[in-house]
Protein backbone atom coordinates (compact mmCIF):
# COMPACT_ATOMS: atom_id res chain seq x y z
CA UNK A 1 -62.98 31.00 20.33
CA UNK A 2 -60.16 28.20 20.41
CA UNK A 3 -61.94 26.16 18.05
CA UNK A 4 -62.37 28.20 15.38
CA UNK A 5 -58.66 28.30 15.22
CA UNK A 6 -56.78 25.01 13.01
CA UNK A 7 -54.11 23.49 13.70
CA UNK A 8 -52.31 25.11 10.72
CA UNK A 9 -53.46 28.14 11.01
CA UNK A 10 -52.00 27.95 15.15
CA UNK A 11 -48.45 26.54 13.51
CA UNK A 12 -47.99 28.95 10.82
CA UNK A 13 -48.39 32.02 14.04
CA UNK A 14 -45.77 30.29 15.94
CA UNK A 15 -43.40 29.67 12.93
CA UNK A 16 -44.31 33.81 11.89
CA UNK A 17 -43.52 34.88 15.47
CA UNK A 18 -40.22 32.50 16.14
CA UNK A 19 -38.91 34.02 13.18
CA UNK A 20 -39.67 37.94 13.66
CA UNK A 21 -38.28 37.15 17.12
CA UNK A 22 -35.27 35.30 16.44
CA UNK A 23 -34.62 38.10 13.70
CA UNK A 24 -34.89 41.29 15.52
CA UNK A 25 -32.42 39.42 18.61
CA UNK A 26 -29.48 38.85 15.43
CA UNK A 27 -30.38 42.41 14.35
CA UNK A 28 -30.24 43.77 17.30
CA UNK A 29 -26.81 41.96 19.10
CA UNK A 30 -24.74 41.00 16.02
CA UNK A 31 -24.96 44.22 13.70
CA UNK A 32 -21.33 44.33 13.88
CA UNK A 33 -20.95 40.60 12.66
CA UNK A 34 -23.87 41.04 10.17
CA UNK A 35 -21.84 44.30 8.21
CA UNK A 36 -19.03 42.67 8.08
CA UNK A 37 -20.14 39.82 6.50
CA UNK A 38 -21.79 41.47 3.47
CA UNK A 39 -19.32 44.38 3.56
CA UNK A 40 -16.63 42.84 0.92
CA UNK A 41 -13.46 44.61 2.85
CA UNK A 42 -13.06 42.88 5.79
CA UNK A 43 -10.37 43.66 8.21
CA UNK A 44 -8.33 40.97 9.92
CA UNK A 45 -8.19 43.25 13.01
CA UNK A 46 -11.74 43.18 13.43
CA UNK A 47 -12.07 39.35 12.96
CA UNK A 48 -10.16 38.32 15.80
CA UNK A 49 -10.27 41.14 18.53
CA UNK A 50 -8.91 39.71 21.19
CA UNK A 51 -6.41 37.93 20.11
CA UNK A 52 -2.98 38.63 20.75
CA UNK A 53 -0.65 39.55 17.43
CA UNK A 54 2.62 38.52 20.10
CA UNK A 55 4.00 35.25 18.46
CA UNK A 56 4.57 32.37 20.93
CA UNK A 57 7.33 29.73 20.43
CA UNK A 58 5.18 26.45 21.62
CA UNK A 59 8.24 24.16 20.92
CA UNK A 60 11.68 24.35 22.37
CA UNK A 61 15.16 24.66 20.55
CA UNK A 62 15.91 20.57 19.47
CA UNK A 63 18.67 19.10 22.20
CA UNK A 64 21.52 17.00 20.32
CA UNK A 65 22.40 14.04 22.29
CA UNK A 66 25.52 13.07 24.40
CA UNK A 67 28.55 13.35 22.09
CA UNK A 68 27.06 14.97 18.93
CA UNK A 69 28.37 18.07 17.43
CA UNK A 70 27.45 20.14 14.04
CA UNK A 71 29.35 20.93 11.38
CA UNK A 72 29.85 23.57 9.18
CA UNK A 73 29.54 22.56 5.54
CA UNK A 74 32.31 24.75 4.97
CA UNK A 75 34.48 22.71 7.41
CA UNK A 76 33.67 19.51 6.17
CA UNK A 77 37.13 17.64 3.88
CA UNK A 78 36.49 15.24 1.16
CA UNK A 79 38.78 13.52 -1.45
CA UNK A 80 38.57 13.45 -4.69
CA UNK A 81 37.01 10.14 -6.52
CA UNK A 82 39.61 8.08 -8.02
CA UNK A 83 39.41 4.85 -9.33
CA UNK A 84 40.83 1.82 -6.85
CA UNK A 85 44.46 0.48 -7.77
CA UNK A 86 44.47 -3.16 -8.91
CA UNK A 87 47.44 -5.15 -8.69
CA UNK A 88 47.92 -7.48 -11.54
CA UNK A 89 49.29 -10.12 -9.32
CA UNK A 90 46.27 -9.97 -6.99
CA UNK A 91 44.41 -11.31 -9.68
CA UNK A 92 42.49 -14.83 -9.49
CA UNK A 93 42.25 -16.92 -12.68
CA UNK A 94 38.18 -16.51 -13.03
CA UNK A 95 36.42 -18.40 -15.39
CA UNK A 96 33.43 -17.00 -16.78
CA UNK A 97 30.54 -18.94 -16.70
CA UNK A 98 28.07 -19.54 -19.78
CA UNK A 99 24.83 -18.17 -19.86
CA UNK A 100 23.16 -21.78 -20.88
CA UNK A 101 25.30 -22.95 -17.21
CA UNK A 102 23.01 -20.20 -15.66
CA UNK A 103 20.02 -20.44 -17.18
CA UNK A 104 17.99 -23.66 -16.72
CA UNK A 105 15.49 -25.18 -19.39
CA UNK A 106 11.42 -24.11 -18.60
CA UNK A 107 10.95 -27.80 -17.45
CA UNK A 108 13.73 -27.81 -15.05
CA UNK A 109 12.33 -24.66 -13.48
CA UNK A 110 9.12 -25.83 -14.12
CA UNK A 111 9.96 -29.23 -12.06
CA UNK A 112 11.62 -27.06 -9.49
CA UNK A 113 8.56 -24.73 -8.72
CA UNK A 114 6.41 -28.19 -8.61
CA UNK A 115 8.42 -29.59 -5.95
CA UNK A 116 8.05 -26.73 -3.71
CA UNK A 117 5.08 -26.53 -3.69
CA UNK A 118 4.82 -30.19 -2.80
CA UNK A 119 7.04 -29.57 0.36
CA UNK A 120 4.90 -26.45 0.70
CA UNK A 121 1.68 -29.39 1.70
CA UNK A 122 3.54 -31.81 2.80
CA UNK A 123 1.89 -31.64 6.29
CA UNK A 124 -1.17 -29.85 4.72
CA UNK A 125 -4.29 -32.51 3.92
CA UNK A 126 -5.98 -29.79 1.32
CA UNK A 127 -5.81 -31.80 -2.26
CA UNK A 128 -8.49 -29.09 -4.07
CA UNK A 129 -6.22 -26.36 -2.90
CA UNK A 130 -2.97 -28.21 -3.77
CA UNK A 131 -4.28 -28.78 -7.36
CA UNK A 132 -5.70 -25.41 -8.34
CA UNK A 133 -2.08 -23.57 -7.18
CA UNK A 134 -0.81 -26.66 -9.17
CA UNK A 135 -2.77 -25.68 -12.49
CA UNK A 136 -1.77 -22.11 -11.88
CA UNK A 137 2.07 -22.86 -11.52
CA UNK A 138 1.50 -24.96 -14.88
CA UNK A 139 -0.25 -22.13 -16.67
CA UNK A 140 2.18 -19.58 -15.73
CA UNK A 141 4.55 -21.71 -18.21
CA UNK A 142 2.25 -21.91 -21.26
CA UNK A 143 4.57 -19.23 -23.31
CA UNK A 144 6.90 -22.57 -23.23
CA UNK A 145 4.56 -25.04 -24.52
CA UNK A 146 6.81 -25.92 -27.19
CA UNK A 147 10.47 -26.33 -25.09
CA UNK A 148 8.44 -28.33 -22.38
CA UNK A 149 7.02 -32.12 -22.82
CA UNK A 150 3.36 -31.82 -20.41
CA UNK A 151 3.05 -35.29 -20.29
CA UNK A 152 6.43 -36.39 -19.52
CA UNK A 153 6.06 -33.57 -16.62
CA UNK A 154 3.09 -34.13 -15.19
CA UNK A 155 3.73 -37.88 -14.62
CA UNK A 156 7.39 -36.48 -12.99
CA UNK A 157 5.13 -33.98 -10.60
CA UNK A 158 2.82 -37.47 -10.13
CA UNK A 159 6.00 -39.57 -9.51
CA UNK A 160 7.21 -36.86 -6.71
CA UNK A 161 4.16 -36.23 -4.99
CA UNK A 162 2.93 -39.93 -4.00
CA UNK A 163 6.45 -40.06 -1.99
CA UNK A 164 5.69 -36.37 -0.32
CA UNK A 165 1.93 -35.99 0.13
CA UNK A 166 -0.31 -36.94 2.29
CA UNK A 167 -3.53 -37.13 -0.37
CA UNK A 168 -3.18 -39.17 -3.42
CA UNK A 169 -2.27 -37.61 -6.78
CA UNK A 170 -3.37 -38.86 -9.88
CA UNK A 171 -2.75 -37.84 -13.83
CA UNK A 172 -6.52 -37.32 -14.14
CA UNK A 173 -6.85 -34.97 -11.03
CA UNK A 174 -4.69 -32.59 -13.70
CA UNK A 175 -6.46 -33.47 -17.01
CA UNK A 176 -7.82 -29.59 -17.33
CA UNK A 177 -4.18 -27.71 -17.33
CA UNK A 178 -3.13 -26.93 -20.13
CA UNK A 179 -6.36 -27.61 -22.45
């Protein structure tokens, strides 16, 4: 008699009586849970049963620390805002300084930037990586390609670097910048 019955036919009545089981156990124990879910007014009492409505305080009342006090707003004094009293004999002679004393030409701060970097590898033996932040320093001043000579620099940044580097520098190891 066993072997007229297939294996499908055996796991579909397993899967048919798991399920009429498993229903009539929720139908049976949660009916409560079950009418309240599809009933649309749901009361909060019913939700939580058990739990208490008492409010707890979990956290204590904050503890100022040795020698602090509050204060009122109300008790608090300010002055008014007035401007601070100069006296014209306090004065120093100042001279004002010149924006062109302030401001230095692109090449200068161009020649600047180029020797910090230099002290920047002056104990570090890494020529590729010296000369790509190079080209990138010498890019970032392309809006002054007119105000600054490249030539006149780049044999300057030459010039500096064979006295501070450890690798030598050459004019055609920065042929590529500015192209």
């Amino acid at each position: 008699m066993l072997s007229s019955i297939s294996w499908q036919h055996y796991l579909a009545a397993i899967v048919i009586l798991s399920v009429s089981y498993y229903g009539y156990v929720i139908l049976r124990y949660y009916q409560q849970e079950i009418s309240n879910l599809f009933n649309r007014k749901q009361n909060n009492a019913n939700l939580f049963p058990n739990a208490s409505v008492a409010s707890t305080n979990v956290m204590g009342a904050a503890k100022l620390d040795v020698g602090v006090s509050l204060t009122k707003s109300e008790e608090l004094h300010f002055t008014d805002s007035s401007p601070d009293e100069v006296e014209p004999d306090a004065t120093t002679n100042v001279t004002p300084i010149s924006n062109t004393e302030l401001s230095y030409s692109p090449s200068v701060e161009l020649e600047t930037e180029a020797g910090n970097l230099i002290k920047a590898f002056q104990e570090i033996n890494n020529k590729p990586e010296f000369i790509t932040l190079l080209r990138i320093l010498i890019n970032s001043y392309k809006r002054f390609q007119d105000e600054i000579d490249l030539p006149a620099m780049l044999n300057r940044i030459v010039e500096i670097s064979k006295e501070r580097l450890m690798f030598p520098l050459t004019l055609t190891d920065l042929q590529e910048t500015w192209a």
